[in-house]
PDB file of N, CA and C in Angstrom:
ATOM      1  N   UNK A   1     -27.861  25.865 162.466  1.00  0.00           N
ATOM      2  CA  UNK A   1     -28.060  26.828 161.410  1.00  0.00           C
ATOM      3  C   UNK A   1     -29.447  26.586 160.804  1.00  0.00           C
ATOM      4  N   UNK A   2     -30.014  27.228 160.872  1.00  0.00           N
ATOM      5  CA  UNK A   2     -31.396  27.538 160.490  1.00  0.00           C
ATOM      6  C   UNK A   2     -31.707  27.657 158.975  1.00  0.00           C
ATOM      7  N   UNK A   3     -32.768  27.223 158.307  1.00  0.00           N
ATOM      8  CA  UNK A   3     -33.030  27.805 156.583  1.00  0.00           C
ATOM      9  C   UNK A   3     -32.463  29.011 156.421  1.00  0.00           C
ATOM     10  N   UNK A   4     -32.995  30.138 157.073  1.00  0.00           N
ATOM     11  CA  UNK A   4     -32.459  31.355 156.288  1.00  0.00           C
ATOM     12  C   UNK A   4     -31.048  32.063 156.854  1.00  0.00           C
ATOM     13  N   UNK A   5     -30.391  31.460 157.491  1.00  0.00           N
ATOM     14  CA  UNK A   5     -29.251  31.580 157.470  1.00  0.00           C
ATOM     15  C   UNK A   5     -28.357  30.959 156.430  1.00  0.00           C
ATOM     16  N   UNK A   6     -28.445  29.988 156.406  1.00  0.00           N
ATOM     17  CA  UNK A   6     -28.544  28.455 155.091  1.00  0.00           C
ATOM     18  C   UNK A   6     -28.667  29.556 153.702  1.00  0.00           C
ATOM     19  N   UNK A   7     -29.796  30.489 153.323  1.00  0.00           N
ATOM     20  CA  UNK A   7     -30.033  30.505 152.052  1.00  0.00           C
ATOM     21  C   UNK A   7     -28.795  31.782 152.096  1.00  0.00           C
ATOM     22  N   UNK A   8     -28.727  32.730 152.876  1.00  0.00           N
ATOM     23  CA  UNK A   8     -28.098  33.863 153.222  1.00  0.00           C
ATOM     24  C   UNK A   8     -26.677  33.637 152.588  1.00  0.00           C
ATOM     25  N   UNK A   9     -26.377  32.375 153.437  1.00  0.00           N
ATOM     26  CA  UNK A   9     -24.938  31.996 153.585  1.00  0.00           C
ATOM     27  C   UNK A   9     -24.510  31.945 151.886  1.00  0.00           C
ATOM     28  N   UNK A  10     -25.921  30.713 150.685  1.00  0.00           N
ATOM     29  CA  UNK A  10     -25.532  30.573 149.980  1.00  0.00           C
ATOM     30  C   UNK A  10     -25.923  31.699 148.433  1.00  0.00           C
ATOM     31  N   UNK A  11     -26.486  32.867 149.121  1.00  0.00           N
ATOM     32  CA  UNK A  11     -26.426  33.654 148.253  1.00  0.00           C
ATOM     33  C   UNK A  11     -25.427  34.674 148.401  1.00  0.00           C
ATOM     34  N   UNK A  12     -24.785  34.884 149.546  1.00  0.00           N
ATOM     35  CA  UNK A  12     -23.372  35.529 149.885  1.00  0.00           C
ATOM     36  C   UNK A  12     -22.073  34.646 148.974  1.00  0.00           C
ATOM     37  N   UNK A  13     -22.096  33.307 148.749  1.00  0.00           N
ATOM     38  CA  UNK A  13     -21.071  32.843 148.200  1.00  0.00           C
ATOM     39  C   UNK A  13     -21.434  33.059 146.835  1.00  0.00           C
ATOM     40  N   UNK A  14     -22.649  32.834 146.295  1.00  0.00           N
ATOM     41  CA  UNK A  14     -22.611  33.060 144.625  1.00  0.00           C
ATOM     42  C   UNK A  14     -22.202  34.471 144.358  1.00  0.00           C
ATOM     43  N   UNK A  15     -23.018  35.686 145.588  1.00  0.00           N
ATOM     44  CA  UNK A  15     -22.467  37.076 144.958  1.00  0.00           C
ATOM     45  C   UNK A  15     -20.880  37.055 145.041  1.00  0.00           C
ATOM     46  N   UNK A  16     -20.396  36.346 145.605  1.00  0.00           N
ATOM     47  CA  UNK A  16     -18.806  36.560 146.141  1.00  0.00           C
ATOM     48  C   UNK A  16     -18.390  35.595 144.567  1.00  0.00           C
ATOM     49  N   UNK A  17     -18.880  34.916 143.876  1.00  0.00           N
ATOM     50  CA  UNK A  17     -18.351  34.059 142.886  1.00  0.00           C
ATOM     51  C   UNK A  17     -17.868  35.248 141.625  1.00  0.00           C
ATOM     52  N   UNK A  18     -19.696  35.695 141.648  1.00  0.00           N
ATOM     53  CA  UNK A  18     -19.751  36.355 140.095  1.00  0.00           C
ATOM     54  C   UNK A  18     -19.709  38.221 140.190  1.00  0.00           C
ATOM     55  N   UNK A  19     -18.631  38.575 141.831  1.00  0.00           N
ATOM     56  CA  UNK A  19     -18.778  40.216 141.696  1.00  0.00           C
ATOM     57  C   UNK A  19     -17.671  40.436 141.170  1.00  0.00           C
ATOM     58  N   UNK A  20     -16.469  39.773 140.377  1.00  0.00           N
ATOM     59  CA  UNK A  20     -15.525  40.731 139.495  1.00  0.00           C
ATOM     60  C   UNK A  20     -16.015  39.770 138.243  1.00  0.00           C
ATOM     61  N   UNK A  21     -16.902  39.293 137.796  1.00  0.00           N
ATOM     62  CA  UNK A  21     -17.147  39.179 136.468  1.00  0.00           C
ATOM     63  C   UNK A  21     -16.967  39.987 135.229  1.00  0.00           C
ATOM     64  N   UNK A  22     -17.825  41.651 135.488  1.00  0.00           N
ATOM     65  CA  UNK A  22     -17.219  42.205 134.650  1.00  0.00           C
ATOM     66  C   UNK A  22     -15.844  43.082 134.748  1.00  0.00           C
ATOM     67  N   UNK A  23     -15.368  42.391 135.527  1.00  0.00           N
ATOM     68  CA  UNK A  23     -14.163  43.221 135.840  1.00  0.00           C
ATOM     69  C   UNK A  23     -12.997  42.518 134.987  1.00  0.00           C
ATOM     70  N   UNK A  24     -12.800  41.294 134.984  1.00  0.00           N
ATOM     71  CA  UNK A  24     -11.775  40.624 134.544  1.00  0.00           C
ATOM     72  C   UNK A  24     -11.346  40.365 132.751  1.00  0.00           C
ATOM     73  N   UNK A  25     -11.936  38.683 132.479  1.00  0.00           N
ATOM     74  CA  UNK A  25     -11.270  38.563 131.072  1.00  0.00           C
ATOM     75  C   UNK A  25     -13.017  38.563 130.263  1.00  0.00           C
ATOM     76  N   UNK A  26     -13.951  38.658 130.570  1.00  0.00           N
ATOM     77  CA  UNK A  26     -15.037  39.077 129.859  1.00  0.00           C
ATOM     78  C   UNK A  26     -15.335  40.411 129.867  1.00  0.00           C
ATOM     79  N   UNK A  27     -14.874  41.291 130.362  1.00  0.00           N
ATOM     80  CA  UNK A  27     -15.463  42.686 130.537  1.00  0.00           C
ATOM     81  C   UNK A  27     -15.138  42.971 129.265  1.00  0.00           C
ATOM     82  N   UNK A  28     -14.363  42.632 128.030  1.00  0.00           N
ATOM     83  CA  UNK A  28     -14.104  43.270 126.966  1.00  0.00           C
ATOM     84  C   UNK A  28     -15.174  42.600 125.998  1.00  0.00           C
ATOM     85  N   UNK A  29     -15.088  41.284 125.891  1.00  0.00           N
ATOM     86  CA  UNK A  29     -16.516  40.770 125.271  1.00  0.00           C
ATOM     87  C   UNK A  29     -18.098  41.649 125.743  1.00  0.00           C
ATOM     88  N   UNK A  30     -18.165  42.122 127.332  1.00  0.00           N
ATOM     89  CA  UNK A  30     -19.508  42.670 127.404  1.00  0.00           C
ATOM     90  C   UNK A  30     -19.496  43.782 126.702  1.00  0.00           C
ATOM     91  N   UNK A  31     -18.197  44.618 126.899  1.00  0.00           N
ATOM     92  CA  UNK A  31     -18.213  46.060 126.227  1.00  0.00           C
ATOM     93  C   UNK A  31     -18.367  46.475 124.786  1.00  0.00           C
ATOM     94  N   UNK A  32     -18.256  45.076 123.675  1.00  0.00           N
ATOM     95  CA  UNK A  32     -17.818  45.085 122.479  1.00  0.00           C
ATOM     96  C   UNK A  32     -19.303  44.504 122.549  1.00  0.00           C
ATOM     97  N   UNK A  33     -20.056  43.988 123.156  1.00  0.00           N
ATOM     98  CA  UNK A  33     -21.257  43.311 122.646  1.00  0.00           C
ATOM     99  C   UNK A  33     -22.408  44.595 122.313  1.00  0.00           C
ATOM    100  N   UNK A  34     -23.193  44.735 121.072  1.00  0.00           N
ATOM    101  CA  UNK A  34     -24.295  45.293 121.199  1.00  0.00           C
ATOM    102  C   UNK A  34     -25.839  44.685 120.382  1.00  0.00           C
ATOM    103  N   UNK A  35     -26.311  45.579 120.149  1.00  0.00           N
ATOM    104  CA  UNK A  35     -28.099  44.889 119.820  1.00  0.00           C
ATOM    105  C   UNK A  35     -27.658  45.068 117.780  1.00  0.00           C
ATOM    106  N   UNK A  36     -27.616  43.761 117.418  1.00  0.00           N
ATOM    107  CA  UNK A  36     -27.547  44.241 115.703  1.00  0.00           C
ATOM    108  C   UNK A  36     -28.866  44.477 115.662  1.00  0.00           C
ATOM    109  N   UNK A  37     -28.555  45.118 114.026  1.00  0.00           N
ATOM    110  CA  UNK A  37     -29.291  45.840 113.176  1.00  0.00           C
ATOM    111  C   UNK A  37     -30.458  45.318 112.703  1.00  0.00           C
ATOM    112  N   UNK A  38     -31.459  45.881 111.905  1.00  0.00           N
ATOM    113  CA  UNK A  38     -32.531  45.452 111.697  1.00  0.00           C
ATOM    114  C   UNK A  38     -32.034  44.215 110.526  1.00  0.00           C
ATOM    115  N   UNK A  39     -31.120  44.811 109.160  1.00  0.00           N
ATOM    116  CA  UNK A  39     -30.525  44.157 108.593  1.00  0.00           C
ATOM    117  C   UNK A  39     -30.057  43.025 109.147  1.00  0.00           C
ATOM    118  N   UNK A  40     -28.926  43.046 109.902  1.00  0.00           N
ATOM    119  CA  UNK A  40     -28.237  42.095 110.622  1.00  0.00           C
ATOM    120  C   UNK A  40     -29.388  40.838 110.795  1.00  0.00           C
ATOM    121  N   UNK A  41     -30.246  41.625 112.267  1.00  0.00           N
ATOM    122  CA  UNK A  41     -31.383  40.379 112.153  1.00  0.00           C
ATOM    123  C   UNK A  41     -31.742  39.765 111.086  1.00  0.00           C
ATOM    124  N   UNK A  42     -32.386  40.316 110.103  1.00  0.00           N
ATOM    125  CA  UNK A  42     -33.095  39.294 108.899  1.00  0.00           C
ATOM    126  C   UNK A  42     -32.058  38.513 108.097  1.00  0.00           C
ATOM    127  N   UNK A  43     -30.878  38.980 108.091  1.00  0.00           N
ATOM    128  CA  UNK A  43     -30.146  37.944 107.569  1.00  0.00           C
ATOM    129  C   UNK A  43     -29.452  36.490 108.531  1.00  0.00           C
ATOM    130  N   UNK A  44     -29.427  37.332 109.805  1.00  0.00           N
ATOM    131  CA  UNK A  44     -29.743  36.239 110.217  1.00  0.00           C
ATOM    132  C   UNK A  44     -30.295  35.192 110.538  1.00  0.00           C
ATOM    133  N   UNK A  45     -31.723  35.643 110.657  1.00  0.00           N
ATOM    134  CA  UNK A  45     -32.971  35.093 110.712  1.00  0.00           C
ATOM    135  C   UNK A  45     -33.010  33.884 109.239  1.00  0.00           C
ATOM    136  N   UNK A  46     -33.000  34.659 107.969  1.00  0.00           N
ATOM    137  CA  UNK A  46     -32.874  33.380 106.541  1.00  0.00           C
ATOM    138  C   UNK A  46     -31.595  32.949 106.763  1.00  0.00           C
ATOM    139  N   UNK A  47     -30.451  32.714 107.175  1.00  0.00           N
ATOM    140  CA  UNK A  47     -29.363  31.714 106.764  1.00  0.00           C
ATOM    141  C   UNK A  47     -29.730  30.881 108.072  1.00  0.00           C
ATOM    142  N   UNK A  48     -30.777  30.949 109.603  1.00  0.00           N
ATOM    143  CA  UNK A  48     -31.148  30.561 110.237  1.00  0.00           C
ATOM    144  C   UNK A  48     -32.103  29.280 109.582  1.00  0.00           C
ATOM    145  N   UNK A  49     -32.888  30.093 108.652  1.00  0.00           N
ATOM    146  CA  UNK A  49     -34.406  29.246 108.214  1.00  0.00           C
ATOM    147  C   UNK A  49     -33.646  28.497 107.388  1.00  0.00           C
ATOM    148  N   UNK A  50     -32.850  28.554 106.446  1.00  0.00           N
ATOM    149  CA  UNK A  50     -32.206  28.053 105.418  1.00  0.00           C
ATOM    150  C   UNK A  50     -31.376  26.625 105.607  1.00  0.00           C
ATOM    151  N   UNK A  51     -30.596  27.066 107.082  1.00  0.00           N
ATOM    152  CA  UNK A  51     -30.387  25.580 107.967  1.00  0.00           C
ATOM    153  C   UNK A  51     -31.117  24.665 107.975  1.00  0.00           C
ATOM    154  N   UNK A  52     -31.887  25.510 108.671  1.00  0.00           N
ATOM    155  CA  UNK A  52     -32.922  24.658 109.436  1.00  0.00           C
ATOM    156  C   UNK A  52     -33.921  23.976 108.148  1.00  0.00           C
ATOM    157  N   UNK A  53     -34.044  24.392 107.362  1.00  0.00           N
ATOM    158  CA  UNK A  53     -34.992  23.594 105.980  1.00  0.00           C
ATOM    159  C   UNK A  53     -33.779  22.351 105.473  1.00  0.00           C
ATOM    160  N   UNK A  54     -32.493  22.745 105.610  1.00  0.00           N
ATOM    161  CA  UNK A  54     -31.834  21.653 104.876  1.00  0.00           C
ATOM    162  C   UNK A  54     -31.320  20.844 105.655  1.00  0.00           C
ATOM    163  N   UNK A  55     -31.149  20.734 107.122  1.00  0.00           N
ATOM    164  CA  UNK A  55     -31.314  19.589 107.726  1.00  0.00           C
ATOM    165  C   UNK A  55     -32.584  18.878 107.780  1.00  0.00           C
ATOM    166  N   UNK A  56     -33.466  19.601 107.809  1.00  0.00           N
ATOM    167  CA  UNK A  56     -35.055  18.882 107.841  1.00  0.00           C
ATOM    168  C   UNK A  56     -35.376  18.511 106.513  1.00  0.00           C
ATOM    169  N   UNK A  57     -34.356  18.594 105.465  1.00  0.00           N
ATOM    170  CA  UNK A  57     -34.508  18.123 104.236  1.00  0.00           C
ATOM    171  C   UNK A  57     -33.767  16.586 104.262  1.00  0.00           C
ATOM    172  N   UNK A  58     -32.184  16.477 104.955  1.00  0.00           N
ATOM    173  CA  UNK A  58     -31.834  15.952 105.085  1.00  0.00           C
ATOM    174  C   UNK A  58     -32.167  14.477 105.807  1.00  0.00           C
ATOM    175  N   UNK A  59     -32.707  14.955 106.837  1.00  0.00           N
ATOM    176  CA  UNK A  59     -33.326  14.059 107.629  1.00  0.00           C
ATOM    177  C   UNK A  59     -34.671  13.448 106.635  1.00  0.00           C
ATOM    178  N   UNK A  60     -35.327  14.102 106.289  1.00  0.00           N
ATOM    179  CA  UNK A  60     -36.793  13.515 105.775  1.00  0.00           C
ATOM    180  C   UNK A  60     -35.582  12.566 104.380  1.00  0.00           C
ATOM    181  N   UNK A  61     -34.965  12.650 103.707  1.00  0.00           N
ATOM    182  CA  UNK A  61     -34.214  12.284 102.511  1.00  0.00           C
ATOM    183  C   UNK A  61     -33.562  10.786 103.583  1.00  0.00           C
ATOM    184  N   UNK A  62     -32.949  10.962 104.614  1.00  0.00           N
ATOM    185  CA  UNK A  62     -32.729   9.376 105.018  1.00  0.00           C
ATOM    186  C   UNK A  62     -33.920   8.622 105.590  1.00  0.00           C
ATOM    187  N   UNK A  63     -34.554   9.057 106.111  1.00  0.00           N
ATOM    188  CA  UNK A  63     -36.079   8.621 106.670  1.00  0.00           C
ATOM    189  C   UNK A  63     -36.307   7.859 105.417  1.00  0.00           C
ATOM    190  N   UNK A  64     -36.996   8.106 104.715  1.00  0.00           N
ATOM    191  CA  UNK A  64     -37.366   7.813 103.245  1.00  0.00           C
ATOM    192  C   UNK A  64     -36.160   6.269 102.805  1.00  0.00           C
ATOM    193  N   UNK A  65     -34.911   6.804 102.781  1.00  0.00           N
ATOM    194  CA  UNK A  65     -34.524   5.636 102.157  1.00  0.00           C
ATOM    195  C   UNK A  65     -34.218   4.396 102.974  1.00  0.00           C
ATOM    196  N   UNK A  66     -34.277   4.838 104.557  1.00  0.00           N
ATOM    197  CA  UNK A  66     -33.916   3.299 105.618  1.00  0.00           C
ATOM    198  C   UNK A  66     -35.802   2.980 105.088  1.00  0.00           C
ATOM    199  N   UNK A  67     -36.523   3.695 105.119  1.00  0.00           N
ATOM    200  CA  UNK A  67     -38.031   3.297 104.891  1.00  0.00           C
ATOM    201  C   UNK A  67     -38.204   2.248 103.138  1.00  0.00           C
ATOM    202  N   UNK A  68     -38.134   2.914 102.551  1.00  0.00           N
ATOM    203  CA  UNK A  68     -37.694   2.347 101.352  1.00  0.00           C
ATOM    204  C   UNK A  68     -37.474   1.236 100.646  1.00  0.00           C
ATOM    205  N   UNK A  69     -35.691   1.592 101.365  1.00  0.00           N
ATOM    206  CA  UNK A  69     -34.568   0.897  99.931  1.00  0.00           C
ATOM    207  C   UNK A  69     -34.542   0.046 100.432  1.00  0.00           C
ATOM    208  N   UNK A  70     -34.710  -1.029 101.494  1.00  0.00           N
ATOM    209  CA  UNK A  70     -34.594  -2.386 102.162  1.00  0.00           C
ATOM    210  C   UNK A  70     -35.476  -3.119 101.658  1.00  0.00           C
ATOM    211  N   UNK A  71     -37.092  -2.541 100.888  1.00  0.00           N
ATOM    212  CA  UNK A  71     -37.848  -3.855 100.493  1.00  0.00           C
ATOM    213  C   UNK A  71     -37.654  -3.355  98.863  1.00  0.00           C
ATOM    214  N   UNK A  72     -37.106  -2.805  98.659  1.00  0.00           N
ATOM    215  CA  UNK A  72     -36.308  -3.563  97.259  1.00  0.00           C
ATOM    216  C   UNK A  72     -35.108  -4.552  96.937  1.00  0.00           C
ATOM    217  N   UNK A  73     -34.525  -4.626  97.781  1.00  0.00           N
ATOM    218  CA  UNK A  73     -33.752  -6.204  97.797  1.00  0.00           C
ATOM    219  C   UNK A  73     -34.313  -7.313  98.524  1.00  0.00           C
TER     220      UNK A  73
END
């Protein structure tokens, strides 16, 4: 068996994996999925940034005290 029989073979088994994908128990998740709103986005976008500032708050707040609080005792 040769390379491109080889690649043939293994792109015949992936199409054979994923051709009732949308047929089965996701086809209702694809059908219900769409593009949100402009709204949608930006609020998602700040409770995104809003995370993301208070773990990076978090983190800089223990940084600081393993840095710290050890040469005060």
């Amino acid at each position: 068996m040769d390379i491109v029989e080889k690649a043939w073979d293994l792109q015949h088994r992936i199409e054979n994996r994923y051709r009732s994908f949308g047929k089965g128990q996701y086809s209702r998740i694809l059908k219900m999925a769409r593009k949100p709103g402009r709204e949608e986005y930006v609020k998602i976008m700040e409770i995104s940034g809003a995370g993301l500032l208070f773990i990076g708050f978090l983190g800089f707040t223990i940084y600081l005290l393993f840095k710290y609080v050890p040469t005060l005792f």
